[in-house]
C-alpha atoms as a PDB file:
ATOM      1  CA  UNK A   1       0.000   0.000   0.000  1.00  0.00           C
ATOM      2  CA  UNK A   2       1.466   3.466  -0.804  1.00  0.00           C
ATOM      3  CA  UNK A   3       1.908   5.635   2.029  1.00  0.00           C
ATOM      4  CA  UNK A   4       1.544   9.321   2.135  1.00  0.00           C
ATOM      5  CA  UNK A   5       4.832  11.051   2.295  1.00  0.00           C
ATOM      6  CA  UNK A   6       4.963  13.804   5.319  1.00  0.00           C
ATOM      7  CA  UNK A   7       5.642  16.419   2.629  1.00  0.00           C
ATOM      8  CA  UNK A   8       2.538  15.758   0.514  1.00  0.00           C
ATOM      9  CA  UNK A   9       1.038  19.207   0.108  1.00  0.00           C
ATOM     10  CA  UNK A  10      -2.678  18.188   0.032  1.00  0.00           C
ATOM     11  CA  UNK A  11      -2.311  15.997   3.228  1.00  0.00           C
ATOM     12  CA  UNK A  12      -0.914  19.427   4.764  1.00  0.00           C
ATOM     13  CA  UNK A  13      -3.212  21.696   3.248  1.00  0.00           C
ATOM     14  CA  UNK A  14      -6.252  19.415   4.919  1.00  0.00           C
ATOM     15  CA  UNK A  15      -4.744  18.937   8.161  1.00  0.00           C
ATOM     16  CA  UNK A  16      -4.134  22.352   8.479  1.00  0.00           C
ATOM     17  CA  UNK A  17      -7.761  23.574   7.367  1.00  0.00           C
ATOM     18  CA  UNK A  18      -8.971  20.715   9.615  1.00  0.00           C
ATOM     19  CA  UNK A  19      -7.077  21.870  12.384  1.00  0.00           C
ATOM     20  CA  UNK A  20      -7.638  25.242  12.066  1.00  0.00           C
ATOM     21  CA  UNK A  21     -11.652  25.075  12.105  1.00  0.00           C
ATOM     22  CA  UNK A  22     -11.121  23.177  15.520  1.00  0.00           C
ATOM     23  CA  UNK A  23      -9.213  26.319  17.085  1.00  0.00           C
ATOM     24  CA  UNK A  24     -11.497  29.043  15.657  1.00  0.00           C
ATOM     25  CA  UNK A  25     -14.501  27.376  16.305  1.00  0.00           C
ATOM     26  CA  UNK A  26     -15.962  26.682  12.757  1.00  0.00           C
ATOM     27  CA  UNK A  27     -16.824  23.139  11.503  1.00  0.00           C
ATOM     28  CA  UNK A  28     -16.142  21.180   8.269  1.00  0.00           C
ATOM     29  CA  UNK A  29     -18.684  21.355   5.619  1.00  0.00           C
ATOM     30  CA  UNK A  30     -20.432  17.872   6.564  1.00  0.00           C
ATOM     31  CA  UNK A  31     -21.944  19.421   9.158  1.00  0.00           C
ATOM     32  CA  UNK A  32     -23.624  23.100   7.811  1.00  0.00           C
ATOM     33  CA  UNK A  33     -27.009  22.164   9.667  1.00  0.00           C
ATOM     34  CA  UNK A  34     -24.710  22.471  13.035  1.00  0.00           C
ATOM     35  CA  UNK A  35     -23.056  25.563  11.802  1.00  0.00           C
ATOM     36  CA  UNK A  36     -25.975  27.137  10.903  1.00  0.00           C
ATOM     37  CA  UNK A  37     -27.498  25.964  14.085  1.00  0.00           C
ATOM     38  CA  UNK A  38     -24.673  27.800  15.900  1.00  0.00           C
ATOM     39  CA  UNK A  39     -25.437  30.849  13.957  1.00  0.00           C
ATOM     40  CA  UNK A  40     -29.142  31.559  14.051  1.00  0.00           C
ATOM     41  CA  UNK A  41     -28.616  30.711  18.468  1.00  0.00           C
ATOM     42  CA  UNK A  42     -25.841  33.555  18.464  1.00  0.00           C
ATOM     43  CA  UNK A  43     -28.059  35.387  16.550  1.00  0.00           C
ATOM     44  CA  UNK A  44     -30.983  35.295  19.291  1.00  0.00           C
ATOM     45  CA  UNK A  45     -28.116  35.896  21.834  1.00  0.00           C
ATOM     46  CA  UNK A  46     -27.033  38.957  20.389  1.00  0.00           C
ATOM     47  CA  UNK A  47     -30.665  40.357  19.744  1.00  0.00           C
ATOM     48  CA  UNK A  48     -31.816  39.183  23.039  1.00  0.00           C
ATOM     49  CA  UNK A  49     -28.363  41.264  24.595  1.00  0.00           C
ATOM     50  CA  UNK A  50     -29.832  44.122  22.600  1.00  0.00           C
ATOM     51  CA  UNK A  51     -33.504  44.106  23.738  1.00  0.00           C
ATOM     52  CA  UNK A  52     -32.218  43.956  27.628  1.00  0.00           C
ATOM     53  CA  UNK A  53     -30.200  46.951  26.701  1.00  0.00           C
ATOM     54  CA  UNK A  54     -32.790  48.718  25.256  1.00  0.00           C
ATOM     55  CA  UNK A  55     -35.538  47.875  28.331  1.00  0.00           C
ATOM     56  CA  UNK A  56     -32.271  48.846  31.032  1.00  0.00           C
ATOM     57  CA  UNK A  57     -32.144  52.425  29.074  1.00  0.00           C
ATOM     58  CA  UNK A  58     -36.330  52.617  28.961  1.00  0.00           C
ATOM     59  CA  UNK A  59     -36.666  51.957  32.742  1.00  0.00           C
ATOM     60  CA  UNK A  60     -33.583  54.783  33.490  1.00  0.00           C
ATOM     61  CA  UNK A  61     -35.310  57.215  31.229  1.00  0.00           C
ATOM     62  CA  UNK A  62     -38.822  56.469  32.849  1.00  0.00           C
ATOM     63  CA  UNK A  63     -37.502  56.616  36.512  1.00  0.00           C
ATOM     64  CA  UNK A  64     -39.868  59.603  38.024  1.00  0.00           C
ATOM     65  CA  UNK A  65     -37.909  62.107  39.756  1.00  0.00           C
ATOM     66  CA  UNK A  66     -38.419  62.963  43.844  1.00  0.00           C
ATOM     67  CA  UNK A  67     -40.615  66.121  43.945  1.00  0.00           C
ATOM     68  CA  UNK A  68     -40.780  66.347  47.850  1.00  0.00           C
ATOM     69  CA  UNK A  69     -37.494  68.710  48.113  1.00  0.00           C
ATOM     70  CA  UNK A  70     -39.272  71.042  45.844  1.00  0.00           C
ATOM     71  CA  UNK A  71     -42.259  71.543  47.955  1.00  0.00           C
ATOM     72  CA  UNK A  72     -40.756  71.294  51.708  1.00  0.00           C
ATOM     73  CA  UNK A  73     -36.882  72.957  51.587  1.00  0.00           C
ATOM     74  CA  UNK A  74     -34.146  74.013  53.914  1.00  0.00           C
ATOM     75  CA  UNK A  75     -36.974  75.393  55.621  1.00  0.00           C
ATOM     76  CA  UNK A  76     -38.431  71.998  56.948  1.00  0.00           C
ATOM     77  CA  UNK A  77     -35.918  69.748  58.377  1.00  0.00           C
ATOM     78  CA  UNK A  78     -36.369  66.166  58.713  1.00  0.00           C
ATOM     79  CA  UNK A  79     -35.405  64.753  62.279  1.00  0.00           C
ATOM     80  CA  UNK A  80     -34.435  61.588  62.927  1.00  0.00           C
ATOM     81  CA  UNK A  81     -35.513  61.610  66.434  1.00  0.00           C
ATOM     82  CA  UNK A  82     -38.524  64.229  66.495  1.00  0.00           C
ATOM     83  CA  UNK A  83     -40.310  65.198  70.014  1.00  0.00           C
ATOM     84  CA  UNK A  84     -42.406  64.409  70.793  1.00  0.00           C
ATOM     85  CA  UNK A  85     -43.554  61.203  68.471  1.00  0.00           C
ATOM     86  CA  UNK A  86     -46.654  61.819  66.891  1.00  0.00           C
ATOM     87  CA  UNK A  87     -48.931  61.658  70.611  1.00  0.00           C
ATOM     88  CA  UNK A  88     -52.323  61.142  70.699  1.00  0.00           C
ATOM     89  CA  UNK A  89     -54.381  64.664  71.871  1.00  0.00           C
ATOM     90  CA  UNK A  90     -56.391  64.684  74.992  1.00  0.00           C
ATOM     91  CA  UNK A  91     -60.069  65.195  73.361  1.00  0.00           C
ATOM     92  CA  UNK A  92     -59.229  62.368  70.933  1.00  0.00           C
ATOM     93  CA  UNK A  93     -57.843  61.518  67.825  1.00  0.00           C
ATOM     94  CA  UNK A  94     -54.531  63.552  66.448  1.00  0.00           C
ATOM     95  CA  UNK A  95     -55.813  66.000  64.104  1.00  0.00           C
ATOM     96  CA  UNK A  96     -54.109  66.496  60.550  1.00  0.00           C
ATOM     97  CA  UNK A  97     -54.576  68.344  57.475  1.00  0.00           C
ATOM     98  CA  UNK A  98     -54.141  67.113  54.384  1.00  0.00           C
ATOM     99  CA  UNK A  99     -52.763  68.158  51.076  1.00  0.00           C
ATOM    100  CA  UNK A 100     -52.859  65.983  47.647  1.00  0.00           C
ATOM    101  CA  UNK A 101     -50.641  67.633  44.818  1.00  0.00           C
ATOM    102  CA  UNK A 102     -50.640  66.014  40.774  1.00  0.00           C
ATOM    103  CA  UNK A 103     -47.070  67.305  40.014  1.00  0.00           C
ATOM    104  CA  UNK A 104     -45.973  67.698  36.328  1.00  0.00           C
ATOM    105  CA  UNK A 105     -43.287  69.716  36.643  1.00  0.00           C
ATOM    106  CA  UNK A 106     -40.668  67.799  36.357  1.00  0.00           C
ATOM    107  CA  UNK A 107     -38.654  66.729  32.898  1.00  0.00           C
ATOM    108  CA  UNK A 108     -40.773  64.233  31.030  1.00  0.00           C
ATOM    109  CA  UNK A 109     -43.170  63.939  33.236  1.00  0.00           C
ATOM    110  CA  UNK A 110     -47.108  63.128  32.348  1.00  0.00           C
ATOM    111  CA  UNK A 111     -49.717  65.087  32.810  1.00  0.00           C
ATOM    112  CA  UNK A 112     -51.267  65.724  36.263  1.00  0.00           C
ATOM    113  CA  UNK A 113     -54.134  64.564  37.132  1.00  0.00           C
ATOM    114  CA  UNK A 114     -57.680  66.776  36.958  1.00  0.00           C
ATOM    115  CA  UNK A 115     -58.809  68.354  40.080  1.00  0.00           C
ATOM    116  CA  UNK A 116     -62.125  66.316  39.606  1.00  0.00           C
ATOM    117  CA  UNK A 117     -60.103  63.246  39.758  1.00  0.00           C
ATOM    118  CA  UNK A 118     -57.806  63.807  42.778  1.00  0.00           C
ATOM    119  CA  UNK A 119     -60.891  64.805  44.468  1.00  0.00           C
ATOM    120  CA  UNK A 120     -62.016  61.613  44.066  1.00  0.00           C
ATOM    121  CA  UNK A 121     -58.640  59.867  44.947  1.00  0.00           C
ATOM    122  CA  UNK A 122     -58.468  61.987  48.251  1.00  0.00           C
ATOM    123  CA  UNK A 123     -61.873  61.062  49.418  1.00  0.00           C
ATOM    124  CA  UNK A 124     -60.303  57.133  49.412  1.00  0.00           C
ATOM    125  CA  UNK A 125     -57.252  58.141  50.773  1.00  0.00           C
ATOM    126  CA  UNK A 126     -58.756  60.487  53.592  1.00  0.00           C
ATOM    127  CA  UNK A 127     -60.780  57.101  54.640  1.00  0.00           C
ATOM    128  CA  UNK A 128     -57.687  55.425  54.666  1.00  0.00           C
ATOM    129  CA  UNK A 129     -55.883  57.444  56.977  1.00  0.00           C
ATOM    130  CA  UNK A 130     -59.178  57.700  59.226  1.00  0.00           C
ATOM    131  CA  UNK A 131     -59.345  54.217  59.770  1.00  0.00           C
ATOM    132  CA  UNK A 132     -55.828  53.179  60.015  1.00  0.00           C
ATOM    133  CA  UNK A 133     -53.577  55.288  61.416  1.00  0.00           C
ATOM    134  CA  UNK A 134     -56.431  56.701  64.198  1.00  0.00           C
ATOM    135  CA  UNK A 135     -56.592  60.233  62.831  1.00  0.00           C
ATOM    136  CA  UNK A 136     -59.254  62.766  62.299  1.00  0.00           C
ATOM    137  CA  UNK A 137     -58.762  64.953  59.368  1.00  0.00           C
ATOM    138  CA  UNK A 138     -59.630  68.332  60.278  1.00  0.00           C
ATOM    139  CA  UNK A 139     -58.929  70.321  56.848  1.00  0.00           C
ATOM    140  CA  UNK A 140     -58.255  69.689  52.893  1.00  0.00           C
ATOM    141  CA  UNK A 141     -56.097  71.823  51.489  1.00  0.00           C
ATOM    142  CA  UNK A 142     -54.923  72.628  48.022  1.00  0.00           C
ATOM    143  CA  UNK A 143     -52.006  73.862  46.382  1.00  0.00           C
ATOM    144  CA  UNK A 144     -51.678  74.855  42.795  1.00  0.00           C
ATOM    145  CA  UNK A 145     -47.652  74.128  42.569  1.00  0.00           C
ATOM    146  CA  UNK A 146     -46.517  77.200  40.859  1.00  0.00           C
ATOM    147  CA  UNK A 147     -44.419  78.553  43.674  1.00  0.00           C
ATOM    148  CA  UNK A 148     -44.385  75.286  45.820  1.00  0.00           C
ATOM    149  CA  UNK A 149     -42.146  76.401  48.988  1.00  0.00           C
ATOM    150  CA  UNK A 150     -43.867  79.707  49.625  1.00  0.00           C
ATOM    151  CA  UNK A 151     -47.185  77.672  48.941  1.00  0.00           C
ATOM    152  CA  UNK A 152     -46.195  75.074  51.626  1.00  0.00           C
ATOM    153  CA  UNK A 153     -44.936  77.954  54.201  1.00  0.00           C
ATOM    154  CA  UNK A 154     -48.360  79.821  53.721  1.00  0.00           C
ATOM    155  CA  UNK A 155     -50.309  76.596  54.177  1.00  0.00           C
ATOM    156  CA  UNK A 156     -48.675  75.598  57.153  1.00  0.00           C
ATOM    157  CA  UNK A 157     -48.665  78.813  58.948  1.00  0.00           C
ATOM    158  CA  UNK A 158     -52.441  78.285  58.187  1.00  0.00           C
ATOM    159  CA  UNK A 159     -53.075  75.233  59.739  1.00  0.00           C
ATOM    160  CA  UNK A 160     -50.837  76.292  62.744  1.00  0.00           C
ATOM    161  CA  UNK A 161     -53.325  78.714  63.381  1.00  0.00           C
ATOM    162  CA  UNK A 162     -56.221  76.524  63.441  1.00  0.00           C
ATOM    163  CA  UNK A 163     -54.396  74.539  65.981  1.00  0.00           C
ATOM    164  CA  UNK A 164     -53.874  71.547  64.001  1.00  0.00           C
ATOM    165  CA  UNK A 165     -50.463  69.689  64.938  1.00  0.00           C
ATOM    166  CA  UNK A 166     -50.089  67.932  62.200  1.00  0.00           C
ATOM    167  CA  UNK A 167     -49.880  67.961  58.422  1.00  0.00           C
ATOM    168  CA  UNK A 168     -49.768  65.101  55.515  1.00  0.00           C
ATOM    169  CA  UNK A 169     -48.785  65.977  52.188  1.00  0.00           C
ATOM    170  CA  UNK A 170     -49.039  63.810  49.186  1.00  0.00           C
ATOM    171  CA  UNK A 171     -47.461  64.318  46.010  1.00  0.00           C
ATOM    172  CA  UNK A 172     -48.393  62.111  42.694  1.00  0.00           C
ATOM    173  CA  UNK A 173     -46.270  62.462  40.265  1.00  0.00           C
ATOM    174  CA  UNK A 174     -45.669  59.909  36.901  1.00  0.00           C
ATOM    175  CA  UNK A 175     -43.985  59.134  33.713  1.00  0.00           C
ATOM    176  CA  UNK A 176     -45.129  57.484  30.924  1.00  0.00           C
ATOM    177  CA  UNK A 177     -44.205  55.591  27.904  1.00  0.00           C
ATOM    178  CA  UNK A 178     -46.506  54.651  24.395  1.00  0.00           C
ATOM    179  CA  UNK A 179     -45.308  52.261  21.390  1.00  0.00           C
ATOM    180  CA  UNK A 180     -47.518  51.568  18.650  1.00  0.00           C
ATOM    181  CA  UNK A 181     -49.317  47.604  18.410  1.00  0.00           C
ATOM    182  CA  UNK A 182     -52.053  45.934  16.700  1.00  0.00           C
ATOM    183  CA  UNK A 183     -55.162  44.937  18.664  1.00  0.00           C
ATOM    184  CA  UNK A 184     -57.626  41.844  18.232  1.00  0.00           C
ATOM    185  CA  UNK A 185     -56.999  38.590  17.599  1.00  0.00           C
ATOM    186  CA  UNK A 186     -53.906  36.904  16.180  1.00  0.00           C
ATOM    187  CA  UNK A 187     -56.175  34.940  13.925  1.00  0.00           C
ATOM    188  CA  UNK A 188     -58.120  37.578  12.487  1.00  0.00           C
ATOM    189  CA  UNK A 189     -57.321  38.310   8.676  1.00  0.00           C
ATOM    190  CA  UNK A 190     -56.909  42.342   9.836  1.00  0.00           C
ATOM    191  CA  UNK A 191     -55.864  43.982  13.154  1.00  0.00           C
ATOM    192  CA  UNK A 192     -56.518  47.050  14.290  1.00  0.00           C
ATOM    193  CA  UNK A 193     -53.881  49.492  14.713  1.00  0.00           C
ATOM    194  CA  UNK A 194     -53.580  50.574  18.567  1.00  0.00           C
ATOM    195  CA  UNK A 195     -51.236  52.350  20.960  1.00  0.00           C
ATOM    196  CA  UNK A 196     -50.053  50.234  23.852  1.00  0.00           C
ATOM    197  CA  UNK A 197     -49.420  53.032  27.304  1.00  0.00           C
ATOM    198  CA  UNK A 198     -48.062  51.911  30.618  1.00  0.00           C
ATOM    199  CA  UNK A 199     -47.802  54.549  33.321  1.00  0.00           C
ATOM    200  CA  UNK A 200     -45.276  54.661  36.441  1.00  0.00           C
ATOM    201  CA  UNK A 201     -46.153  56.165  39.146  1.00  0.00           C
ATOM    202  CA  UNK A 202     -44.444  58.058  42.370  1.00  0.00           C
ATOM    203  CA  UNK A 203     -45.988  58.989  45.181  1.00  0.00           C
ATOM    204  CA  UNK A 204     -44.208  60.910  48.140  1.00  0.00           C
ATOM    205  CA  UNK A 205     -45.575  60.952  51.700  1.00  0.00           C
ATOM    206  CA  UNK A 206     -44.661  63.371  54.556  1.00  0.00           C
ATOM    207  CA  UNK A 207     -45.782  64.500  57.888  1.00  0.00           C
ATOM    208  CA  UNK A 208     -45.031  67.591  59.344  1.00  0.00           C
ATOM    209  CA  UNK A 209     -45.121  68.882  62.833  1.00  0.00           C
ATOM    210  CA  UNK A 210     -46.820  72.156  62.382  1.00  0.00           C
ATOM    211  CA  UNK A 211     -45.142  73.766  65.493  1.00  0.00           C
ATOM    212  CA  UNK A 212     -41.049  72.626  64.464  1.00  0.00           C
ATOM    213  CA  UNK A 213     -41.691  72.020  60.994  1.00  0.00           C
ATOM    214  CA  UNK A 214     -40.347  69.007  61.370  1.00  0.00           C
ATOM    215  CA  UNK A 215     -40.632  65.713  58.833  1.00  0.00           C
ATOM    216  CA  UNK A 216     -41.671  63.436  61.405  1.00  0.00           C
ATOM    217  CA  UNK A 217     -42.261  60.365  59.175  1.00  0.00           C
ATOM    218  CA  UNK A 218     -42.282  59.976  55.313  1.00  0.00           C
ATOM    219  CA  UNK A 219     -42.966  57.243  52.676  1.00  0.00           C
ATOM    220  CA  UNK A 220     -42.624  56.525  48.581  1.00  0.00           C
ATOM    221  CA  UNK A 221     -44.600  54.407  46.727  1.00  0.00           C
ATOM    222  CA  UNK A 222     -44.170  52.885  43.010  1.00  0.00           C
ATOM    223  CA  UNK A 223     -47.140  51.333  40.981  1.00  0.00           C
ATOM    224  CA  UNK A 224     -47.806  50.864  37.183  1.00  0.00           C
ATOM    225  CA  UNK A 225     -50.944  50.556  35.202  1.00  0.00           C
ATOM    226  CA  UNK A 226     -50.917  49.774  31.316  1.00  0.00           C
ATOM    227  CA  UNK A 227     -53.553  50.150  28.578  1.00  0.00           C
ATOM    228  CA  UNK A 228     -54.211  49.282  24.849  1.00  0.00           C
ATOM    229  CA  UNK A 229     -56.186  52.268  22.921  1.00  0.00           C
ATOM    230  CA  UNK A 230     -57.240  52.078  19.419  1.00  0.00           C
ATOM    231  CA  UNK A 231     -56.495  54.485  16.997  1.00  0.00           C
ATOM    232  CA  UNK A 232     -59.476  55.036  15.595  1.00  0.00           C
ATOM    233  CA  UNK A 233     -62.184  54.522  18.094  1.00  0.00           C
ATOM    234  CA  UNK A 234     -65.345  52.051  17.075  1.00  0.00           C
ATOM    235  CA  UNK A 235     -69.083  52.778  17.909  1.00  0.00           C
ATOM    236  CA  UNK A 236     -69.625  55.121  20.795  1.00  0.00           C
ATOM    237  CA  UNK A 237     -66.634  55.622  23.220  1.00  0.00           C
ATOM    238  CA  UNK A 238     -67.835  55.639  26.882  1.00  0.00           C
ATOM    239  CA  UNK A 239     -64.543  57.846  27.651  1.00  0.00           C
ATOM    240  CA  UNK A 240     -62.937  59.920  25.026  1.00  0.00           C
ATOM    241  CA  UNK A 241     -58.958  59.147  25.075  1.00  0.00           C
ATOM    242  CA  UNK A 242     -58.066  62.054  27.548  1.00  0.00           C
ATOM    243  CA  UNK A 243     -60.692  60.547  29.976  1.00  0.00           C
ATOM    244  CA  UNK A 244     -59.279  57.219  29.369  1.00  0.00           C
ATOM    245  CA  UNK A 245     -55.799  58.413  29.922  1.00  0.00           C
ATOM    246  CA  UNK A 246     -56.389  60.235  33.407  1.00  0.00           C
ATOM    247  CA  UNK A 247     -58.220  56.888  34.598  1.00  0.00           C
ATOM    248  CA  UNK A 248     -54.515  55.049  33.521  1.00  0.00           C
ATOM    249  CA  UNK A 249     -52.888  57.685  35.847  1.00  0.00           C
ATOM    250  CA  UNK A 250     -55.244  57.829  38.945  1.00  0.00           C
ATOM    251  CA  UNK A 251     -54.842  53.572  38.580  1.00  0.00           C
ATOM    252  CA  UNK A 252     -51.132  53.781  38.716  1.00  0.00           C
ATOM    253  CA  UNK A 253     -51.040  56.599  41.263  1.00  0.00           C
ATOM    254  CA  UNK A 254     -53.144  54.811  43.887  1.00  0.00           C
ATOM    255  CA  UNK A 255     -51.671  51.356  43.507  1.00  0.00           C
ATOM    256  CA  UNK A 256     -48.596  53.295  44.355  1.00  0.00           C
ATOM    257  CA  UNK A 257     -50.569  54.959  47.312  1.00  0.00           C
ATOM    258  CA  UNK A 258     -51.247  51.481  49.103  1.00  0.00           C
ATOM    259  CA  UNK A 259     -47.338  50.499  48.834  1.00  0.00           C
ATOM    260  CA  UNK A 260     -46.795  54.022  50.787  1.00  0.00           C
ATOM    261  CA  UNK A 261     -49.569  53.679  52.599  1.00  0.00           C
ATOM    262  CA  UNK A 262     -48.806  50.716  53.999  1.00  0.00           C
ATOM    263  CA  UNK A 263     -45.181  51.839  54.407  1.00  0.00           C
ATOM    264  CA  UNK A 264     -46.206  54.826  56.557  1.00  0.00           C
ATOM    265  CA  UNK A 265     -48.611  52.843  58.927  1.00  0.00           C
ATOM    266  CA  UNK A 266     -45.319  51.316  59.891  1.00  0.00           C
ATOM    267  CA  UNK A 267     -43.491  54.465  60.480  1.00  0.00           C
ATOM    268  CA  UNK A 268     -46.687  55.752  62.411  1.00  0.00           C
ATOM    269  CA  UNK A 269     -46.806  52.676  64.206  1.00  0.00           C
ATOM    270  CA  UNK A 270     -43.330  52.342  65.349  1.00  0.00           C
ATOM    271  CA  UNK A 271     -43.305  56.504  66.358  1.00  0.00           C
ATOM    272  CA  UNK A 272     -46.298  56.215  68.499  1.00  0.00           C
ATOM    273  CA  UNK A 273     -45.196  53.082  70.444  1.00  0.00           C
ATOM    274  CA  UNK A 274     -42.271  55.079  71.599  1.00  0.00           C
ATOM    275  CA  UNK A 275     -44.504  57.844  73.063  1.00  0.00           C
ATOM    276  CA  UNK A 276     -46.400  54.929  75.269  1.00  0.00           C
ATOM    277  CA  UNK A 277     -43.113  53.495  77.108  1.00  0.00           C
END
């Protein structure tokens, strides 16, 4: 039998080529199903890498800024140890006044909410206070947020004067993103075109001692609602889009008033056992 001679160029040549597609990762034409296998999974791996870097720069861009320090400045100062802790008044329940503020002041923010509809949001919150936290609330109060700090001083030299200790303010505030989509079924010959909105929400808590000015407890709160809206409504609408887009908002802003809710029970809680030892 003849043997191949060590010097034969074409046993070289395919050693080499063999050898070569081991190192750099590439395989030898018998297999293109694998290689092609390889490819289209690299593929996913580099669009999925791309999609998680797109969502990572969505959810920085939609992060709602803090609005609290624009409302209560240098002038109110947060104490870690406040005195006294939130007591209880002799003739009953501690009395607070409460302010609710839609803020859309800051960069890329959405629109505040209508005055008809934080009405309606403080009449659920005002219950929840009531019942939870043991407090009467003596006074609503408004604020139209074009000046907020000399609006907050004014108001609280207000409800100093009417005696009331204490003061809650709430601040909503949101962001929101839209992308077009196609709505109905996936087996339906035609879809209808659509715009696909999810809101996130912010909502800042703080009470103030009316007498030190004091931030004796605060809490935040996150929530999200989403929505599908057609483009171009069908039959009679029972909320135009606006209506439909402020319902989104006030969804989004009170799921993100339980989570501070519930967060500032516990700060209540924990201040008013240390008054009773």
């Amino acid at each position: 039998m003849a043997m191949a001679s060590n010097n034969d160029p074409s046993l070289a040549a395919a050693l080499s080529a063999h050898l070569h597609g081991e190192r750099m990762g590439t395989f030898p034409d018998k297999t293109p199903w694998l290689r092609d296998t390889v490819r289209r999974s690299c593929q996913r791996m580099m669009l999925g890498a791309i999609l998680f870097a797109l969502l990572l720069s969505a959810c920085d861009t939609l992060s709602v800024q803090p609005r609290l320090p624009v409302y209560l400045g240098e002038e109110f100062a947060t104490s870690s140890h406040p005195d006294p802790a939130i007591p209880g008044e002799p003739d009953g329940p501690t009395r607070v006044a409460i302010t609710i503020v839609s803020d859309e002041s800051a960069r890329g923010a959405a629109p505040r909410i209508s005055a008809g509809m934080v009405s309606l949001m403080e009449n659920r919150i005002v219950k929840d206070c009531e019942a939870d936290l043991g407090v009467t609330v003596a006074d609503r109060l408004s604020m139209s947020g074009l000046n907020p700090q000399q609006e907050a001083l004014g108001l609280l030299a207000r409800i100093r004067e009417q005696g009331i200790p204490y003061w809650l303010l709430i601040i909503f505030s949101s962001a929101e993103v839209e992308s077009p989509t196609s709505l109905g079924e996936e087996t339906m010959m035609t879809q209808m075109p659509g715009t696909a909105i999810e809101n996130f929400a912010l909502v800042e808590v703080a009470l103030v001692d009316t007498e030190t000015r004091q931030i004796v407890a605060q809490a935040v709160g996150r929530g999200s609602e989403s929505m599908e809206l057609l483009t171009v409504p069908i039959g009679d609408q029972t909320y135009s889009q606006e209506e439909t887009r402020e319902i989104l908002r006030a969804n989004a802003g009170m799921k993100a008033w339980k989570q501070a809710f519930r967060r500032l029970k516990e700060a209540w809680k924990s201040r008013y056992s240390e008054t009773r030892r």
